[in-house]
N, C-alpha and C. Protein backbone atom coordinates (compact mmCIF):
# COMPACT_ATOMS: atom_id res chain seq x y z
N UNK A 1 -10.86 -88.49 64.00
CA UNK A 1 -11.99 -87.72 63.47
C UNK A 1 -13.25 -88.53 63.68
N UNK A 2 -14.76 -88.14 63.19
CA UNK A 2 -15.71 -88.61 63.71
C UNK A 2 -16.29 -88.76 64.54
N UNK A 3 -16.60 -87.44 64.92
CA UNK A 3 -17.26 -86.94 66.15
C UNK A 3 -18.71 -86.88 65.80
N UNK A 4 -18.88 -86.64 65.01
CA UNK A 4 -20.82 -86.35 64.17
C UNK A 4 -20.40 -87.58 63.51
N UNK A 5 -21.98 -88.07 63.98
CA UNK A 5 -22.43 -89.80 63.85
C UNK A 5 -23.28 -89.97 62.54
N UNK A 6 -22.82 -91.03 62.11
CA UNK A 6 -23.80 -90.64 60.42
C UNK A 6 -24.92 -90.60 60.20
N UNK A 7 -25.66 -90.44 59.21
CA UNK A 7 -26.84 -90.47 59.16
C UNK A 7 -27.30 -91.12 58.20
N UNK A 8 -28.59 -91.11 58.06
CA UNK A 8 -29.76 -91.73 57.06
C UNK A 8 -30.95 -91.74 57.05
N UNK A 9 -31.48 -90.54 55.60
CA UNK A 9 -32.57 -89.61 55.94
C UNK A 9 -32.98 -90.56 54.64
N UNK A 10 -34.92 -89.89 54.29
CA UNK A 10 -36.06 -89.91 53.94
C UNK A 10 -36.44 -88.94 54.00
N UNK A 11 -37.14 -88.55 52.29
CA UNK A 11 -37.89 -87.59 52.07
C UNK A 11 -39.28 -87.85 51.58
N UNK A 12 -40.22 -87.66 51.70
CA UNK A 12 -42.01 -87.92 50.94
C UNK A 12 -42.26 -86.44 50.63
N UNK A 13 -41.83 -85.27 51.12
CA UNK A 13 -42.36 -84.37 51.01
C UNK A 13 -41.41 -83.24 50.74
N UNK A 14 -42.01 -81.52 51.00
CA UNK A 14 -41.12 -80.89 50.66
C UNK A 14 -40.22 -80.83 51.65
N UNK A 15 -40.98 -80.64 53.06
CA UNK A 15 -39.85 -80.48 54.33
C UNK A 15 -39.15 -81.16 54.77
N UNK A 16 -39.21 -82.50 54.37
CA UNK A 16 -38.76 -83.80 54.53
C UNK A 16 -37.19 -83.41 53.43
N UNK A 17 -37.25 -82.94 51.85
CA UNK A 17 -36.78 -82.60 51.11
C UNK A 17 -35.75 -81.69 51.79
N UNK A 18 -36.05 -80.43 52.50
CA UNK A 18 -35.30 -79.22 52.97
C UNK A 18 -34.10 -79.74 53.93
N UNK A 19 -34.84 -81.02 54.98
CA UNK A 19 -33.74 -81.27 55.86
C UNK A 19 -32.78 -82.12 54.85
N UNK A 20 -32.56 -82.90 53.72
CA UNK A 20 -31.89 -83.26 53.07
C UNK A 20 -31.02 -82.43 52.49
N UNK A 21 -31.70 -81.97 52.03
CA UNK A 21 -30.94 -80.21 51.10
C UNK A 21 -29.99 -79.86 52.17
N UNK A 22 -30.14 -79.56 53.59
CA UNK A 22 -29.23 -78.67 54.64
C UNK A 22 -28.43 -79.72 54.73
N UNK A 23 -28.43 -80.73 54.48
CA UNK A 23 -27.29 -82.10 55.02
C UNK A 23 -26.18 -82.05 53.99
N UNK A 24 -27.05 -82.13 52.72
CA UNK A 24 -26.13 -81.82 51.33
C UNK A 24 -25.25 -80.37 50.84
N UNK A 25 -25.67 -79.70 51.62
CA UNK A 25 -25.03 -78.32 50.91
C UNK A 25 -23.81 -78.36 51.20
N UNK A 26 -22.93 -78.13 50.20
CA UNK A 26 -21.57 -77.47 49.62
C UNK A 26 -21.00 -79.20 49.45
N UNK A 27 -21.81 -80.24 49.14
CA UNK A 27 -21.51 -81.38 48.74
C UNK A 27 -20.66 -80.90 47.22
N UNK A 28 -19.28 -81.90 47.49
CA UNK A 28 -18.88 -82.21 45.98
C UNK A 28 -18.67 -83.63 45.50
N UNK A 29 -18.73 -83.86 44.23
CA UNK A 29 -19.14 -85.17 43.50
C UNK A 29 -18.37 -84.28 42.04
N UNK A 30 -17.81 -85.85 41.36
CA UNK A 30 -17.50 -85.41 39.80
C UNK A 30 -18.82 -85.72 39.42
N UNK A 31 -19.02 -85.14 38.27
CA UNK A 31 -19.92 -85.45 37.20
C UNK A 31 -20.70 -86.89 37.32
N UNK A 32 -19.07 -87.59 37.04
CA UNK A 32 -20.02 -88.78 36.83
C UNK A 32 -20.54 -89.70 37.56
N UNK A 33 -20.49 -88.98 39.18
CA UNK A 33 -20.91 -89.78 40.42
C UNK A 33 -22.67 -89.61 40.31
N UNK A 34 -22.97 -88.86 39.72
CA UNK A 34 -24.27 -88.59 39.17
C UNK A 34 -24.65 -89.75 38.15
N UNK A 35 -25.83 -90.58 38.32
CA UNK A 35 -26.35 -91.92 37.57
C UNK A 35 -27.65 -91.63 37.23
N UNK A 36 -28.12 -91.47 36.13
CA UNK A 36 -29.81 -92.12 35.98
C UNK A 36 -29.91 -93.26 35.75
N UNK A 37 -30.40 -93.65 36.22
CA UNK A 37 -30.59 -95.03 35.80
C UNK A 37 -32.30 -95.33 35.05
N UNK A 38 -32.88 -95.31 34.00
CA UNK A 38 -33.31 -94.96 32.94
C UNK A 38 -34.47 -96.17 33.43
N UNK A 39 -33.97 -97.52 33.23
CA UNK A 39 -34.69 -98.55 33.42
C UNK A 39 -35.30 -99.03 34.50
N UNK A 40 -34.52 -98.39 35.49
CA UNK A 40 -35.50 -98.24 36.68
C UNK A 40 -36.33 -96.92 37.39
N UNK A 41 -36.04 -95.68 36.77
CA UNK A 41 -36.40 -94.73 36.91
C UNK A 41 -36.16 -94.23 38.62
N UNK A 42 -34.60 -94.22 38.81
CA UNK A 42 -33.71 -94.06 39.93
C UNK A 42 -32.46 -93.13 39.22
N UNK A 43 -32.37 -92.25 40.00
CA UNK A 43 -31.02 -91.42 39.97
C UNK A 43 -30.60 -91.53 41.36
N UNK A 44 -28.87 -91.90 41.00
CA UNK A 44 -27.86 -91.86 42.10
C UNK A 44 -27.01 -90.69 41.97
N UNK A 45 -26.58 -90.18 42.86
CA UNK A 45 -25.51 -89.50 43.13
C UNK A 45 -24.64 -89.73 44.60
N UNK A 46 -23.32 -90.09 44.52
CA UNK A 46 -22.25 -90.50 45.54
C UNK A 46 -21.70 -89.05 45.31
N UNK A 47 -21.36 -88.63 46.66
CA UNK A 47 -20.59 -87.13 47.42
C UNK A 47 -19.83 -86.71 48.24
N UNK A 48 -18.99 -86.51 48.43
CA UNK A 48 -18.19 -86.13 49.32
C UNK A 48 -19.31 -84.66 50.09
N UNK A 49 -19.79 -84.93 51.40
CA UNK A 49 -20.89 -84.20 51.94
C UNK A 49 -20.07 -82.97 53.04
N UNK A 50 -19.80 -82.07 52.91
CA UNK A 50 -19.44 -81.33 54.48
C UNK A 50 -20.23 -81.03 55.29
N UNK A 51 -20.16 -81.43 56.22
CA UNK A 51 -20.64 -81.74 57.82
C UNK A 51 -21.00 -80.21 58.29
N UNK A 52 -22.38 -80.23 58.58
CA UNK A 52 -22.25 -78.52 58.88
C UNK A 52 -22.64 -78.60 60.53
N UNK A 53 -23.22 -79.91 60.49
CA UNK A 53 -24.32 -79.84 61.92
C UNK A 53 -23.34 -80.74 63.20
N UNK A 54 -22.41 -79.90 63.97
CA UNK A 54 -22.13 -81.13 65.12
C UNK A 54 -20.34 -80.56 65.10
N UNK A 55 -19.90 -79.99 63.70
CA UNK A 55 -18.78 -79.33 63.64
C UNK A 55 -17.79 -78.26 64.75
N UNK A 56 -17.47 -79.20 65.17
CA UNK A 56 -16.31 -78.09 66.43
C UNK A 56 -15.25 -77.43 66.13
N UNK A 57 -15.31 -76.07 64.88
CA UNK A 57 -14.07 -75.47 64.70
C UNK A 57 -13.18 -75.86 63.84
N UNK A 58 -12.36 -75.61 63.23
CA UNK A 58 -11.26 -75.71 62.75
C UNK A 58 -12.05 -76.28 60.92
N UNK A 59 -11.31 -76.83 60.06
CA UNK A 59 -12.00 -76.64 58.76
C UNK A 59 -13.25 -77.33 58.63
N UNK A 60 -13.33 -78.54 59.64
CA UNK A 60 -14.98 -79.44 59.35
C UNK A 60 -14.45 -80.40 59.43
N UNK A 61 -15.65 -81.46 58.70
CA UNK A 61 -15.05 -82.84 58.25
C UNK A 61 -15.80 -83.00 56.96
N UNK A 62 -15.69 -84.08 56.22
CA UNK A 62 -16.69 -84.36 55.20
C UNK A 62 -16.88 -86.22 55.54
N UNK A 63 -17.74 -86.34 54.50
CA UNK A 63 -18.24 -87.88 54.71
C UNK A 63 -19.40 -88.43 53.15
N UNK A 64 -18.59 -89.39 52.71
CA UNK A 64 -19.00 -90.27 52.02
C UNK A 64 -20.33 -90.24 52.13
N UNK A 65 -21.42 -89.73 51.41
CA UNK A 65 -22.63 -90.03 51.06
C UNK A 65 -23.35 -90.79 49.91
N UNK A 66 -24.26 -91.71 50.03
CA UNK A 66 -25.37 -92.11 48.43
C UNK A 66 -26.19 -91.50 48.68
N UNK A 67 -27.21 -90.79 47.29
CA UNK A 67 -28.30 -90.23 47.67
C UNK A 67 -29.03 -90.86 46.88
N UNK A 68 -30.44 -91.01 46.76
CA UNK A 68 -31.23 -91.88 45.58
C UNK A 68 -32.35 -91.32 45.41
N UNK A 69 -32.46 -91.09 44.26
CA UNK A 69 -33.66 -90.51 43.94
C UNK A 69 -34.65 -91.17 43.12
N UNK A 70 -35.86 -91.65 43.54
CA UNK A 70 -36.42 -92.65 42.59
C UNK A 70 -38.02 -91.71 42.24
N UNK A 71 -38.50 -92.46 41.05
CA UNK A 71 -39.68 -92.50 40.81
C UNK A 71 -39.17 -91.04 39.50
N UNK A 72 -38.30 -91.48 38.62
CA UNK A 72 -37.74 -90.27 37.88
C UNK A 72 -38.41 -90.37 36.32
N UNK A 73 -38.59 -89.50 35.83
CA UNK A 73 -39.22 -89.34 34.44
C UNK A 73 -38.26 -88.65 33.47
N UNK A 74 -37.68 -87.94 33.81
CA UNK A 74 -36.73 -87.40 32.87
C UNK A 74 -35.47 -86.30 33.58
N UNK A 75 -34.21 -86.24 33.39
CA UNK A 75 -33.73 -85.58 33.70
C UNK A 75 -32.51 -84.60 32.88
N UNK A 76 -32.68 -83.22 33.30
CA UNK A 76 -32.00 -82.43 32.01
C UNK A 76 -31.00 -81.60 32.94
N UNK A 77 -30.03 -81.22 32.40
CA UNK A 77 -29.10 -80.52 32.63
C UNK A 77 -28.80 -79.17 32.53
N UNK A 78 -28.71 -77.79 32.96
CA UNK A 78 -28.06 -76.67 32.62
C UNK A 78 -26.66 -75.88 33.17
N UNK A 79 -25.52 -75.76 32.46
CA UNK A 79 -24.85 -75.21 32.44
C UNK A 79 -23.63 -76.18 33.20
N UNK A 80 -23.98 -77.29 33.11
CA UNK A 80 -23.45 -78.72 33.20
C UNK A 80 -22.39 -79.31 32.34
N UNK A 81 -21.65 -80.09 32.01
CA UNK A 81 -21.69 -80.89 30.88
C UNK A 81 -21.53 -82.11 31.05
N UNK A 82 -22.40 -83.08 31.21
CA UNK A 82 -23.14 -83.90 31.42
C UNK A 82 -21.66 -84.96 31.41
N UNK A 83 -21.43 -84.67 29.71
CA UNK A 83 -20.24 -85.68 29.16
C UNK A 83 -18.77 -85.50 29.57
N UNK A 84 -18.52 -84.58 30.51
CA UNK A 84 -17.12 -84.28 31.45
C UNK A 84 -17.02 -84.69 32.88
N UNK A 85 -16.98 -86.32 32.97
CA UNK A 85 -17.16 -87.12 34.25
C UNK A 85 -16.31 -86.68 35.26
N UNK A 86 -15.20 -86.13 34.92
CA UNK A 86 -14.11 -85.52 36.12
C UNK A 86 -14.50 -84.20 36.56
N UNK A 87 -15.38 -83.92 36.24
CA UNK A 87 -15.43 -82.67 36.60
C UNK A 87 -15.95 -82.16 37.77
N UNK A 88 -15.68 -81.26 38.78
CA UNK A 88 -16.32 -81.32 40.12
C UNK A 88 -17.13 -80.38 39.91
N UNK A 89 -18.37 -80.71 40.62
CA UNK A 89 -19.25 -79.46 40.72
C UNK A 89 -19.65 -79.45 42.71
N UNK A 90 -19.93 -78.53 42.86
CA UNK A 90 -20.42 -78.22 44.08
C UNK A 90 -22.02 -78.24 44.44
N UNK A 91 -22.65 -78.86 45.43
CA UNK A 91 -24.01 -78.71 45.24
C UNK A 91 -24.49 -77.55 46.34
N UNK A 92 -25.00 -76.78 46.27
CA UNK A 92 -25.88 -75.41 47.02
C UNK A 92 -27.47 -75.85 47.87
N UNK A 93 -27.86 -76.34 46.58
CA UNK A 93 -29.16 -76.63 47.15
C UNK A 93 -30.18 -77.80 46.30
N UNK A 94 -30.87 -78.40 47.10
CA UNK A 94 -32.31 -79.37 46.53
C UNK A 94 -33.32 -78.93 46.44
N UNK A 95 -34.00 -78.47 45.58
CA UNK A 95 -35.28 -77.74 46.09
C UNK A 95 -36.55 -78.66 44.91
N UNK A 96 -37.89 -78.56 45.68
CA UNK A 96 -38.74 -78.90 44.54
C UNK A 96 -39.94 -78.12 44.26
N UNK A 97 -39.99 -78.15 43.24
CA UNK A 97 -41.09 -77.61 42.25
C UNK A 97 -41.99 -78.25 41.91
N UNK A 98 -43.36 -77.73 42.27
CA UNK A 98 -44.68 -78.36 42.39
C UNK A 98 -44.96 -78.59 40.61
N UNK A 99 -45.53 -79.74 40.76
CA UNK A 99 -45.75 -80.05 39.16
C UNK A 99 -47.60 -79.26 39.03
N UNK A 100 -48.26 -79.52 37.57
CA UNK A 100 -49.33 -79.50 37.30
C UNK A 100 -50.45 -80.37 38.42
N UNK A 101 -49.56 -81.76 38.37
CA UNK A 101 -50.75 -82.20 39.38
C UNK A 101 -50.18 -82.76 40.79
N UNK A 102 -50.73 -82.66 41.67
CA UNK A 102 -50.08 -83.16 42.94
C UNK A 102 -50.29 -84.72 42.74
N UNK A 103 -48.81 -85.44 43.17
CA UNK A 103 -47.66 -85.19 43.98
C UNK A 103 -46.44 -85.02 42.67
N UNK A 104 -46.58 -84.89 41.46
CA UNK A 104 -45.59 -84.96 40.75
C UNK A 104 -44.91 -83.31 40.76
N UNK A 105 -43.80 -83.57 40.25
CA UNK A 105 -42.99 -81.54 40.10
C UNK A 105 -41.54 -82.31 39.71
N UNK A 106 -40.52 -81.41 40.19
CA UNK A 106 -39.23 -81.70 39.78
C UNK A 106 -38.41 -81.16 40.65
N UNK A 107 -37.53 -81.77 41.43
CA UNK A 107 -36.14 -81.80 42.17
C UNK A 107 -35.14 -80.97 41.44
N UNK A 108 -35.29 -79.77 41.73
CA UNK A 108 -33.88 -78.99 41.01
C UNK A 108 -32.60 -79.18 42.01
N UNK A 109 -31.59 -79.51 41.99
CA UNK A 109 -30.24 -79.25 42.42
C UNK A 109 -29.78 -78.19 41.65
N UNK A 110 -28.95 -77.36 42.41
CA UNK A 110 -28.68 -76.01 42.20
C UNK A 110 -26.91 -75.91 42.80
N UNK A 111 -25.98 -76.06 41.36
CA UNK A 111 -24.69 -75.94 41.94
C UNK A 111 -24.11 -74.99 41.88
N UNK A 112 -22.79 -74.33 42.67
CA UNK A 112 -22.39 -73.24 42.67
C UNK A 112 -21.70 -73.08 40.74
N UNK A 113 -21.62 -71.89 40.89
CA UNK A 113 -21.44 -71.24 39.59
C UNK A 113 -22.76 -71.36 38.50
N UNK A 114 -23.98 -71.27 39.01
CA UNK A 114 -25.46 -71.57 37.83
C UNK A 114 -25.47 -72.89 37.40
N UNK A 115 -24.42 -73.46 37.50
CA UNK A 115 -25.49 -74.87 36.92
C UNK A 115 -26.35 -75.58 37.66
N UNK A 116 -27.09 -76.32 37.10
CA UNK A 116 -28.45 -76.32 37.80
C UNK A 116 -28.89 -78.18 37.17
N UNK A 117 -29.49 -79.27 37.73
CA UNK A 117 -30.23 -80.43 37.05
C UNK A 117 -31.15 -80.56 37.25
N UNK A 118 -32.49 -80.39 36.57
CA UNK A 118 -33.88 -80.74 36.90
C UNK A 118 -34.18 -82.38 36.88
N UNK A 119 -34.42 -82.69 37.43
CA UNK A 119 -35.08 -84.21 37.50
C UNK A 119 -36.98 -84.02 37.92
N UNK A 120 -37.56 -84.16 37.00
CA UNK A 120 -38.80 -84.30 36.88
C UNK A 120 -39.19 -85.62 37.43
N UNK A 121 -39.95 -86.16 38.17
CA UNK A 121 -40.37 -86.86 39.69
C UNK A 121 -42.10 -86.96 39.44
N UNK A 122 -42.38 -88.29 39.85
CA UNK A 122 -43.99 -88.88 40.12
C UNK A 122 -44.39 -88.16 40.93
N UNK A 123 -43.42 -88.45 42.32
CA UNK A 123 -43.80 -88.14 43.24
C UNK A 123 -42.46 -87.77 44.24
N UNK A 124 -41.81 -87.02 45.42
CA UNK A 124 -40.75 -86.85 45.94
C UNK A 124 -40.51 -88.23 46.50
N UNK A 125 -39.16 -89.09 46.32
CA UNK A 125 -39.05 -89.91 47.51
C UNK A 125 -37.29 -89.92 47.17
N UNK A 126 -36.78 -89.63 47.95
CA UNK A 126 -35.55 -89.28 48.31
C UNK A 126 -35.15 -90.07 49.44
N UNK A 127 -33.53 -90.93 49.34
CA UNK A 127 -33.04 -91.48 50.61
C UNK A 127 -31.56 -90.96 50.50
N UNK A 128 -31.05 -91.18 51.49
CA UNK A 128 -29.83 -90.22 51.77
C UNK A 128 -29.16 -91.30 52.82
N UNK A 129 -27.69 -91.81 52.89
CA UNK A 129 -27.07 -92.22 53.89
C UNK A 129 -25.87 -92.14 53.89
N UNK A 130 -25.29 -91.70 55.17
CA UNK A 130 -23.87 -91.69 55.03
C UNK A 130 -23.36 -93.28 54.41
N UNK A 131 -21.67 -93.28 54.03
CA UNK A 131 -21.22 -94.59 53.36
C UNK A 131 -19.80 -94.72 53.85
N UNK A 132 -19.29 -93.80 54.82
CA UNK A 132 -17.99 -94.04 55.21
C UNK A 132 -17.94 -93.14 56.44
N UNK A 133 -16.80 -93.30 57.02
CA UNK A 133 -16.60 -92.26 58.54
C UNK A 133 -16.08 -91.13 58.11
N UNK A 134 -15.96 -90.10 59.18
CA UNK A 134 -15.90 -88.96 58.62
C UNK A 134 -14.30 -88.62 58.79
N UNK A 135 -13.94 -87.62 57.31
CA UNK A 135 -12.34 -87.65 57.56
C UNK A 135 -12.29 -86.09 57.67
N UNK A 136 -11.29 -85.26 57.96
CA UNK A 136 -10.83 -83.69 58.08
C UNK A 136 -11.19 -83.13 56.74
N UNK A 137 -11.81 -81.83 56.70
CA UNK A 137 -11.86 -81.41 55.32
C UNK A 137 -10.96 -80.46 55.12
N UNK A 138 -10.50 -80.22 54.02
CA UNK A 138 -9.38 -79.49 53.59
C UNK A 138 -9.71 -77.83 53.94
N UNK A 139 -10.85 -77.59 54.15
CA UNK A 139 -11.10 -76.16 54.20
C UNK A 139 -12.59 -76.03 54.38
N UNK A 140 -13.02 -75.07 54.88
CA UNK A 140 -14.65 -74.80 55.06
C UNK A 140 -14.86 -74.33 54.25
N UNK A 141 -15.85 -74.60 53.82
CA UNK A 141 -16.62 -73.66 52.45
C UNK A 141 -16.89 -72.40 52.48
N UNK A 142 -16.82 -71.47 51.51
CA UNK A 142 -17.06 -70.12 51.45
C UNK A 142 -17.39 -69.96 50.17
N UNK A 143 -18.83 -69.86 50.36
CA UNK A 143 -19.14 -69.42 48.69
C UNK A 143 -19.04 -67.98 48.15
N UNK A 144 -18.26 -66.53 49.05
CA UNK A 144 -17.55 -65.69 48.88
C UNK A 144 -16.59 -65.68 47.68
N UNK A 145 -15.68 -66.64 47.73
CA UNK A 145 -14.40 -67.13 47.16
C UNK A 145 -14.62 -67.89 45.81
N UNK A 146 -16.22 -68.73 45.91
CA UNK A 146 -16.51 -68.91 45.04
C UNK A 146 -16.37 -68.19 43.24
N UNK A 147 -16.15 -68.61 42.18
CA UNK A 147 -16.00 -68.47 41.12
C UNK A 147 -17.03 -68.53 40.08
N UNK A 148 -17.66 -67.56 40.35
CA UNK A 148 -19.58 -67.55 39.67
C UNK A 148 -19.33 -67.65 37.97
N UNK A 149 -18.19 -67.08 37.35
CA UNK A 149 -17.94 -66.35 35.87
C UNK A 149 -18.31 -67.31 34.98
N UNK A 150 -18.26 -68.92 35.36
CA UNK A 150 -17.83 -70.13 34.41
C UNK A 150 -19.10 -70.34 33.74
């Protein structure tokens, strides 16, 4: 396996943001691969990422990602539970929301079934890198099949 070569992105902005978001979608992570880290005003999240871009057929691959999100002010949760570290969630999308004053807003991640984490942000700066080679994924994603009810 490992035909698509890894990567390692940077975000400052929103579009910078979007190509991250398309790298990440239908990423899964438990709960507690998700970190704020409070004292430095950095959130981590480690993911199992599926490969959408470079994919020849058959179920995909996935690949070990860190993502980091710094320059953080507060971050809240919906439809989450923050305190259930095993728990898998699926990620859909990154998107950000312009704050009151430019460059601050908030990084929503948006996982399948409505839950959703706002991380409120100075300013966007996002890094992204693969962390391992890529192995077969068990199945391609279909958010069809998906389970919205929870």
């Amino acid at each position: 396996m490992g035909d698509t070569p890894a990567i390692k992105l940077a975000a400052l902005d929103e579009e910078d943001l979007a190509v991250i978001s398309a790298h990440l979608q239908d990423a899964v992570l438990p709960v507690g691969d998700l970190r704020w880290m409070k004292n430095t005003a950095k959130l981590s999240i480690v993911a199992n990422r599926y490969v959408h871009f470079g994919n020849k057929g058959g179920a995909g691959e996935r690949r070990l990602c860190g993502v980091q999100i710094s320059r953080v002010r507060r971050v809240s949760a919906r439809n989450i539970v923050m305190s259930d570290k095993t728990a898998i969630v699926s990620l859909l999308a990154m998107t950000f929301i312009p704050g009151a004053e430019a460059p601050e807003g908030t990084i929503e991640l948006s996982f399948a079934g409505g839950g959703a984490i706002r991380i409120e942000v100075e300013c966007i700066e996002v890094a992204m890198a693969d962390l391992s080679e890529a192995w077969p994924a068990r199945a391609r994603p279909d958010h069809d099949a998906e389970d919205t009810t929870k």
